[in-house]
Each structure stands twice: as structure tokens, then as C-alpha cells.
Protein backbone atom coordinates (compact mmCIF):
# COMPACT_ATOMS: atom_id res chain seq x y z
CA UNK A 1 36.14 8.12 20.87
CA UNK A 2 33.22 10.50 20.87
CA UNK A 3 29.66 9.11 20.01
CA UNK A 4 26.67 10.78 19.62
CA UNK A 5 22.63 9.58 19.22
CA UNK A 6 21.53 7.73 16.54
CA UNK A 7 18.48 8.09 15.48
CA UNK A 8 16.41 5.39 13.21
CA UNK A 9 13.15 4.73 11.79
CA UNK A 10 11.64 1.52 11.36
CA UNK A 11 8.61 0.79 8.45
CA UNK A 12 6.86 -2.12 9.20
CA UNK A 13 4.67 -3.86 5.78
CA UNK A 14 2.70 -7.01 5.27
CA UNK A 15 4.44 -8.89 2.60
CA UNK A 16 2.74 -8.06 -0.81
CA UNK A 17 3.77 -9.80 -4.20
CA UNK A 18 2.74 -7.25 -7.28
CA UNK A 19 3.91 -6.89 -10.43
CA UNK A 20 5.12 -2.47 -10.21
CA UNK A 21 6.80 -4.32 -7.33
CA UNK A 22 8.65 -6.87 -8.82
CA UNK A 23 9.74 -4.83 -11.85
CA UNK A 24 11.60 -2.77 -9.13
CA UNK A 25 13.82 -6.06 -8.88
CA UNK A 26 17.67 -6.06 -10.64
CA UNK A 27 19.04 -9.00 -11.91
CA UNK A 28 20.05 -10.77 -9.32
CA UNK A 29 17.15 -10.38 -7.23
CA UNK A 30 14.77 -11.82 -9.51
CA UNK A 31 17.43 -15.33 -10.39
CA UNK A 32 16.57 -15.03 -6.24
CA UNK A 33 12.54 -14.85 -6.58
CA UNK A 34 12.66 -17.29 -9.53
CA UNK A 35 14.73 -19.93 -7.21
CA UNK A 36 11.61 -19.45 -4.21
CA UNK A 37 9.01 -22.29 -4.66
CA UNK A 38 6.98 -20.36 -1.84
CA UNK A 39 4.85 -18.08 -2.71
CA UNK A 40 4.92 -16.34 0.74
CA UNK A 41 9.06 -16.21 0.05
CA UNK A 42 8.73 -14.21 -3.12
CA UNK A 43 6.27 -11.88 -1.10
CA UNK A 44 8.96 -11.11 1.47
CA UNK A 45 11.53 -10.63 -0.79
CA UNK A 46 9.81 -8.63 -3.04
CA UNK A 47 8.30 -6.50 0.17
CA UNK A 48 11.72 -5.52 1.22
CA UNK A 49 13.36 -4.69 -1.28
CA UNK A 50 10.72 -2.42 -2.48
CA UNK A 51 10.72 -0.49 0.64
CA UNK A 52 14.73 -0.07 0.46
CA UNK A 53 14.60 1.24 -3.17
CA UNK A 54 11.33 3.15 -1.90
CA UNK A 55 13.18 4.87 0.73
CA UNK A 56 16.61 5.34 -0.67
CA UNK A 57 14.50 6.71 -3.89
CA UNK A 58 13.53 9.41 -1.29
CA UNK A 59 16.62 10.43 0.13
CA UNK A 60 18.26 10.40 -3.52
CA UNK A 61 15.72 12.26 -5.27
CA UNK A 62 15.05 9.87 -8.03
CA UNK A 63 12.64 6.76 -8.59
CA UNK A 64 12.64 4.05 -6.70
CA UNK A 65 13.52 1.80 -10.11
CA UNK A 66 16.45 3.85 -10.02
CA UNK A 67 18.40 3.07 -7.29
CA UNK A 68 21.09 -0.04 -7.34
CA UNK A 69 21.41 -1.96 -4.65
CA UNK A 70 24.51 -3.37 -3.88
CA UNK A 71 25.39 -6.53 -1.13
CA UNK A 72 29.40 -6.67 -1.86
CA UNK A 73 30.21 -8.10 1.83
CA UNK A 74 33.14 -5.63 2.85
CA UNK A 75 35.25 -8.33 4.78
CA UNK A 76 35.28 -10.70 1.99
CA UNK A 77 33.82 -8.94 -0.92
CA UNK A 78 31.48 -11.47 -2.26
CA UNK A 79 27.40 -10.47 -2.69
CA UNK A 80 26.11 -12.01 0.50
CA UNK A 81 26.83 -8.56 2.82
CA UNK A 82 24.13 -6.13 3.85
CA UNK A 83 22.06 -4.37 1.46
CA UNK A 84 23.61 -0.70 0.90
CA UNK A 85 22.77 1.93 -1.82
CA UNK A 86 26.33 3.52 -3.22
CA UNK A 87 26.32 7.36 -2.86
CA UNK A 88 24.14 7.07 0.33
CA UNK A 89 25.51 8.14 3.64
CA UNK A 90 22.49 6.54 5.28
CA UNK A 91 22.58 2.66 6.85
CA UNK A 92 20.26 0.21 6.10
CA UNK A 93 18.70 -3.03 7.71
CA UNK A 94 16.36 -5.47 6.01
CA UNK A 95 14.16 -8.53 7.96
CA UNK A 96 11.52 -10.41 7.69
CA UNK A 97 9.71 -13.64 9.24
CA UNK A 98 6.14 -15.34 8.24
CA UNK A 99 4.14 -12.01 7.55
CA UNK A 100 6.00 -9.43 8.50
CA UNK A 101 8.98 -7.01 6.69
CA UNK A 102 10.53 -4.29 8.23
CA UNK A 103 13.37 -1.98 7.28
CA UNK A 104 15.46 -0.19 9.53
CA UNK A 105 17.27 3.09 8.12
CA UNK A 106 19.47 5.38 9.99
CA UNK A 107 21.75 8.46 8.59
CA UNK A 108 24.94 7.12 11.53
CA UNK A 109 26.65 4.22 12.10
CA UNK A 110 26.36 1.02 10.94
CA UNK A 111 22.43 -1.00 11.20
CA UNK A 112 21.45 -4.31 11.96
CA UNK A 113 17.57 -5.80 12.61
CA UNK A 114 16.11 -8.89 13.05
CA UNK A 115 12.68 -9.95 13.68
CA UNK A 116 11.60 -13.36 14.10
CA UNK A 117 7.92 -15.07 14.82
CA UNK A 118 8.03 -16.62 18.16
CA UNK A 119 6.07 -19.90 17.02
CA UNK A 120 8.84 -21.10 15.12
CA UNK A 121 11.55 -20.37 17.50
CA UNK A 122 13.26 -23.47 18.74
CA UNK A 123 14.45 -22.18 22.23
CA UNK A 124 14.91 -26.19 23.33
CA UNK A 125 17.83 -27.12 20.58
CA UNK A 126 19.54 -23.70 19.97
CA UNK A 127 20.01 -22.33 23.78
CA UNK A 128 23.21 -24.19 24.43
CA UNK A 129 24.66 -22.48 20.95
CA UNK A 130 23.13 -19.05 20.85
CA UNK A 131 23.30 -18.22 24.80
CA UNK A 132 26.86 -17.24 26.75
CA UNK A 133 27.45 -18.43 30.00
CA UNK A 134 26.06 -15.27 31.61
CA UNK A 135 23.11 -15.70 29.51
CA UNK A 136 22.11 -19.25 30.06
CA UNK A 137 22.42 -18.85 33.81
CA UNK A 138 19.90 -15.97 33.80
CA UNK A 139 17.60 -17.96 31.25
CA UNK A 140 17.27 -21.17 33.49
CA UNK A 141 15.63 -18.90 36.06
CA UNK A 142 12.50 -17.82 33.53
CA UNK A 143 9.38 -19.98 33.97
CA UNK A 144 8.98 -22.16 31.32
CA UNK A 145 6.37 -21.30 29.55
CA UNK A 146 7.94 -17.65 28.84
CA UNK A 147 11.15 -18.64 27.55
CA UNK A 148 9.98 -18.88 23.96
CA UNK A 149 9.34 -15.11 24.18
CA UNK A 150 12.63 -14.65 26.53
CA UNK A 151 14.77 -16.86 23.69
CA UNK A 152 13.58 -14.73 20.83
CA UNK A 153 14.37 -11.63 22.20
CA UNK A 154 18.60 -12.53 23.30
CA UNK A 155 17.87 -13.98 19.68
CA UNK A 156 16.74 -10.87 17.94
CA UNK A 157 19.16 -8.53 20.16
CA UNK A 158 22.51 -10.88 18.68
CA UNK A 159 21.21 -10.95 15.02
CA UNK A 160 20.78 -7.56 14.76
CA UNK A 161 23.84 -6.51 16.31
CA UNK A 162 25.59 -9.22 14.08
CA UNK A 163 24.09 -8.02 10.75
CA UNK A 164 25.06 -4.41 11.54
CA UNK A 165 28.51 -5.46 12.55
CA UNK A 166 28.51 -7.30 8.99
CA UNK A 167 29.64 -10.59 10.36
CA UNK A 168 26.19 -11.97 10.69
CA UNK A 169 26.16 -15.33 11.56
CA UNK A 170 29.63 -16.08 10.90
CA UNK A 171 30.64 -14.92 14.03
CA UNK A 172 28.96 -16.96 16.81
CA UNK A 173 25.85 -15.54 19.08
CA UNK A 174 27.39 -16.64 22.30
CA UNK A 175 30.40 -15.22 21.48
CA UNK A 176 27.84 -11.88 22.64
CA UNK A 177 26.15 -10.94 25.82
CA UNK A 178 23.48 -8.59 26.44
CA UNK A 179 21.35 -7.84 29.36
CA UNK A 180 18.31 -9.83 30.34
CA UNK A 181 15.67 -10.48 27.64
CA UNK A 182 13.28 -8.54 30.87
CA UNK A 183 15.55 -5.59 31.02
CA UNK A 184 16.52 -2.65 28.44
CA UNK A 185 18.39 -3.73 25.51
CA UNK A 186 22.00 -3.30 26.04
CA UNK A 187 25.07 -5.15 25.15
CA UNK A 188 27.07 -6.36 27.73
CA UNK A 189 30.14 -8.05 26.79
CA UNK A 190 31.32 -9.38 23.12
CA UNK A 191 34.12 -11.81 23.09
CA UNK A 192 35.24 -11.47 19.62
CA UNK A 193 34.75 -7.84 19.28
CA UNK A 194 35.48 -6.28 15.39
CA UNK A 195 36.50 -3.24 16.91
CA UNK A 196 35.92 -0.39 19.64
CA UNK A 197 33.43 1.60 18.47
CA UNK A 198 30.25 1.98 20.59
CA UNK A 199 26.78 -0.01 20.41
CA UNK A 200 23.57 0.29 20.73
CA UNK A 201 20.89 -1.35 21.25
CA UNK A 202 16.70 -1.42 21.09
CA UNK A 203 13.92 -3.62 21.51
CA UNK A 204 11.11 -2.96 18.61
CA UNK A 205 6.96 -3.26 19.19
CA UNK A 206 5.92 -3.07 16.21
CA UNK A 207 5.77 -6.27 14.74
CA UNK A 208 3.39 -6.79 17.03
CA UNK A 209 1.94 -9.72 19.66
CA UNK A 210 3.56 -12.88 18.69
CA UNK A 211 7.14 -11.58 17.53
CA UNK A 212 10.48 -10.29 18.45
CA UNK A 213 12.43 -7.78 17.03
CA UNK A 214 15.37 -5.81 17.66
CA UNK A 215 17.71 -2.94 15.95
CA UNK A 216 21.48 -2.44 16.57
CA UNK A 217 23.72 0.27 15.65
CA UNK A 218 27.52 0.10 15.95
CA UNK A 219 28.88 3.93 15.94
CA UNK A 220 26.59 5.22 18.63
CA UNK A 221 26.14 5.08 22.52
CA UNK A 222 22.11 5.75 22.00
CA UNK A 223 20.04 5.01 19.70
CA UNK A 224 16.20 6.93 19.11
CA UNK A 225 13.61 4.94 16.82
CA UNK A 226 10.34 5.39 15.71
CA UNK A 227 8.56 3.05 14.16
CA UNK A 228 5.57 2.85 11.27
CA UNK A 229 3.15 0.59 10.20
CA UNK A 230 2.48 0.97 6.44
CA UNK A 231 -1.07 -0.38 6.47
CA UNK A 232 -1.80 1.00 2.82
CA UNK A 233 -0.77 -0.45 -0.67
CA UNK A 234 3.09 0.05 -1.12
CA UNK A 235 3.48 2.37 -4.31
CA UNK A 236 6.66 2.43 -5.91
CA UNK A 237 6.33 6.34 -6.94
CA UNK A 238 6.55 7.16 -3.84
CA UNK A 239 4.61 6.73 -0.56
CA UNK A 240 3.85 9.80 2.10
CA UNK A 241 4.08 7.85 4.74
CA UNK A 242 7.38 6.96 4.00
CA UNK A 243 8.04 10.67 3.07
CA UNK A 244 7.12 11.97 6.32
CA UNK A 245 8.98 9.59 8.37
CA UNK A 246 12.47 10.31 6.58
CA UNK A 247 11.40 13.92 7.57
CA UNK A 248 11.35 13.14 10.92
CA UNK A 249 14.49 10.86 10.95
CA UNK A 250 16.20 14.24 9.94
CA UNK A 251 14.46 16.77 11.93
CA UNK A 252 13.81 14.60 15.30
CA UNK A 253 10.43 13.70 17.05
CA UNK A 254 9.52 14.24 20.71
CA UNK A 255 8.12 10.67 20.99
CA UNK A 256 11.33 8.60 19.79
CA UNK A 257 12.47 6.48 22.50
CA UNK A 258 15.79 6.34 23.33
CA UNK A 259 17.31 3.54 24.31
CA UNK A 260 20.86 3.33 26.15
């Protein structure tokens, strides 16, 4: 089977709780809000699902208040599967952790991210579950006081390449190997494999010091992303910024790294 480069853009946003946001909500996702006591949960929620409708409002042409977003999970068909916009060939990835939201968008194959603040990371109890054999052996080798950052990057790598699989966490992490949290992102082995099809596989910077976060695409060999920090005031008619970079994810950029 022949695969080609993916190419993605990541948006990175503080979380931000306004009201033009939250009337971009549907139905269900403001029962959601209304069940969050935390104020900082709302925020997140709110964040990301502004930037999908944002960006799919984009590629669609129309206002981001416009665009239905659906989570029908396609191996069981109940509403807990990744967020996808019908009539929109492009994939989509949302995540968030303490005060950051990023989505992931990509016009091939099939996205996953994760990101995940490295203080609350609990490398200690979850190793022996998340970690395969291959795994643990190379993580007993890193010096002690770097595994936090070492866990949360095998951590990040899995999630994301469980979302965009569309198993998520259903399917167990160790049940996946990748290569050393100190080398390129690549997967290495998968045990319980969906299918055939190619992955790939990136480490992100943009959260910034502190964090992990990783992208996955199933349906391509490589996979290019860019990503953007929107440090401005998310508008829901439409920002530039996010304008410009779904130019780019169309027509390329020289600085995308490419990871294999």
C-alpha cells in the first residue's frame, strides 16, 4: 500500500471562557460545560471546541456557529469517538491539560494528539501498565530525575496514536511500542494492530517547557507539522492567524519538519 506525507498544523491557545465562545456550543456540549464544577474545565472545553468550529468554519466557507460537530465513535457508534465535522475531508485532533489547548488538523489520514503537563504525570504507578516490555527495559536506564519528562513523552506518543486510531484508551498503551522517549518519534511495534495502514509519528514544542505533546497519523509514512501559538483573543468570525495557517497546510512551508 502506497503512502504519501502528511502534512498537519497544530494551533496552540490559552484556555479562555467567553460568552461569543460559548454560544458557539450545540447541545450537548453545553449539558457537558453545565456538568464542570471547574471553572478552568469549562475554559478548556470551551477553548477547543471553538478552535475546531473556527477552523472547520474556514475550510467550509461558513461561520464558525455553523458547523456541527459530530463524535459518533465509528466502531461502536455511540457519541464518545473523535470530534469530526460531516462533509469535511480533513482530520481532526483535540487536547488539552492545565492551561493549554491545542488542535491538530490534517487534510490525510486519520489524527490523534495528546498533550499532557508533566507535574501531574504519575510515572511511579502507571509505568508497569502504560510501558511494553521493550519500553520498560529502556526506561529503567534514564536517571531518575528525568523520567517524569521521559514517561510523558512514551505517554503522549501512545495517546495520540490511540485517539487517531479511534480506540483510545480502550485498547491498552503497552499493547504499543515506540522508540525511545530520547530518539525521533516512531512507532515500533503494536500488538493489537486495527489494521495495516502506515503511521506516523511527531513530537510537538509548542506547548512549551513543562509539557509533552505528541501527534499521530495513521494513513501516512511521514508526517510535516507546523505549529502556532494564538497569543491574541480567539474571535469566532474568524481569526487570520488561523487563516494563514490552513493556507499553508494546503500549499506547504519550507520550515515544516518532517518526521519519519
Amino acid at each position: 500500500m502506497m503512502a504519501s506525507a502528511a502534512r498537519g498544523v497544530v494551533l496552540w491557545a490559552a484556555p479562555v471562557d467567553r460568552p461569543e465562545l460559548r454560544d458557539l456550543l450545540d447541545e450537548r456540549e453545553r449539558h457537558r460545560y453545565g456538568g464542570y464544577r471547574e471553572p478552568a474545565d469549562r475554559a478548556r472545553l470551551v477553548t477547543g471546541r471553538a478552535l475546531l468550529r473556527m477552523t472547520a468554519g474556514h475550510l467550509l466557507s461558513r461561520p464558525a456557529a455553523a458547523v456541527r460537530v459530530e463524535l459518533d465513535c465509528r466502531h461502536c457508534g455511540r457519541e464518545h469517538g473523535k470530534p469530526y465535522v460531516p462533509g469535511l475531508a480533513a482530520s481532526f485532533s483535540v487536547s488539552h491539560s492545565a492551561d493549554r489547548v491545542a488542535l491538530l488538523v490534517c487534510v490525510a489520514g486519520e489524527v490523534g494528539l495528546d498533550v499532557q503537563e508533566l507535574r501531574r504525570v504519575r510515572h511511579e504507578s502507571l509505568a508497569d501498565r502504560v510501558l511494553s516490555g521493550p519500553e520498560a527495559l529502556r526506561f529503567a536506564t534514564v536517571p531518575p530525575r528525568a523520567r517524569r519528562a521521559a514517561f510523558g513523552r512514551y505517554w503522549c506518543r501512545k495517546e495520540a496514536l490511540l485517539k487517531a486510531s479511534g480506540h483510545g484508551l480502550a485498547l491498552p498503551m503497552s499493547s504499543v511500542t515506540v522508540s525511545a522517549h530520547d530518539a525521533p518519534a516512531r512507532l515500533l511495534d503494536w500488538t493489537r494492530r486495527p489494521d495495516n495502514r502506515p503511521v506516523a509519528l511527531a513530537d510537538l514544542v509548542g506547548a512549551g517547557p513543562g509539557y509533552a505533546a505528541a501527534a499521530a497519523v495513521i494513513g501516512a509514512d511521514r508526517v510535516r507539522v507546523t505549529e502556532h501559538q494564538l497569543s491574541g483573543a480567539l474571535d469566532p468570525d474568524g481569526s487570520r492567524l488561523i487563516l494563514a495557517t490552513l493556507r499553508e497546510l494546503h500549499a506547504g512551508a519550507e520550515d515544516d519538519r518532517v518526521c519519519t
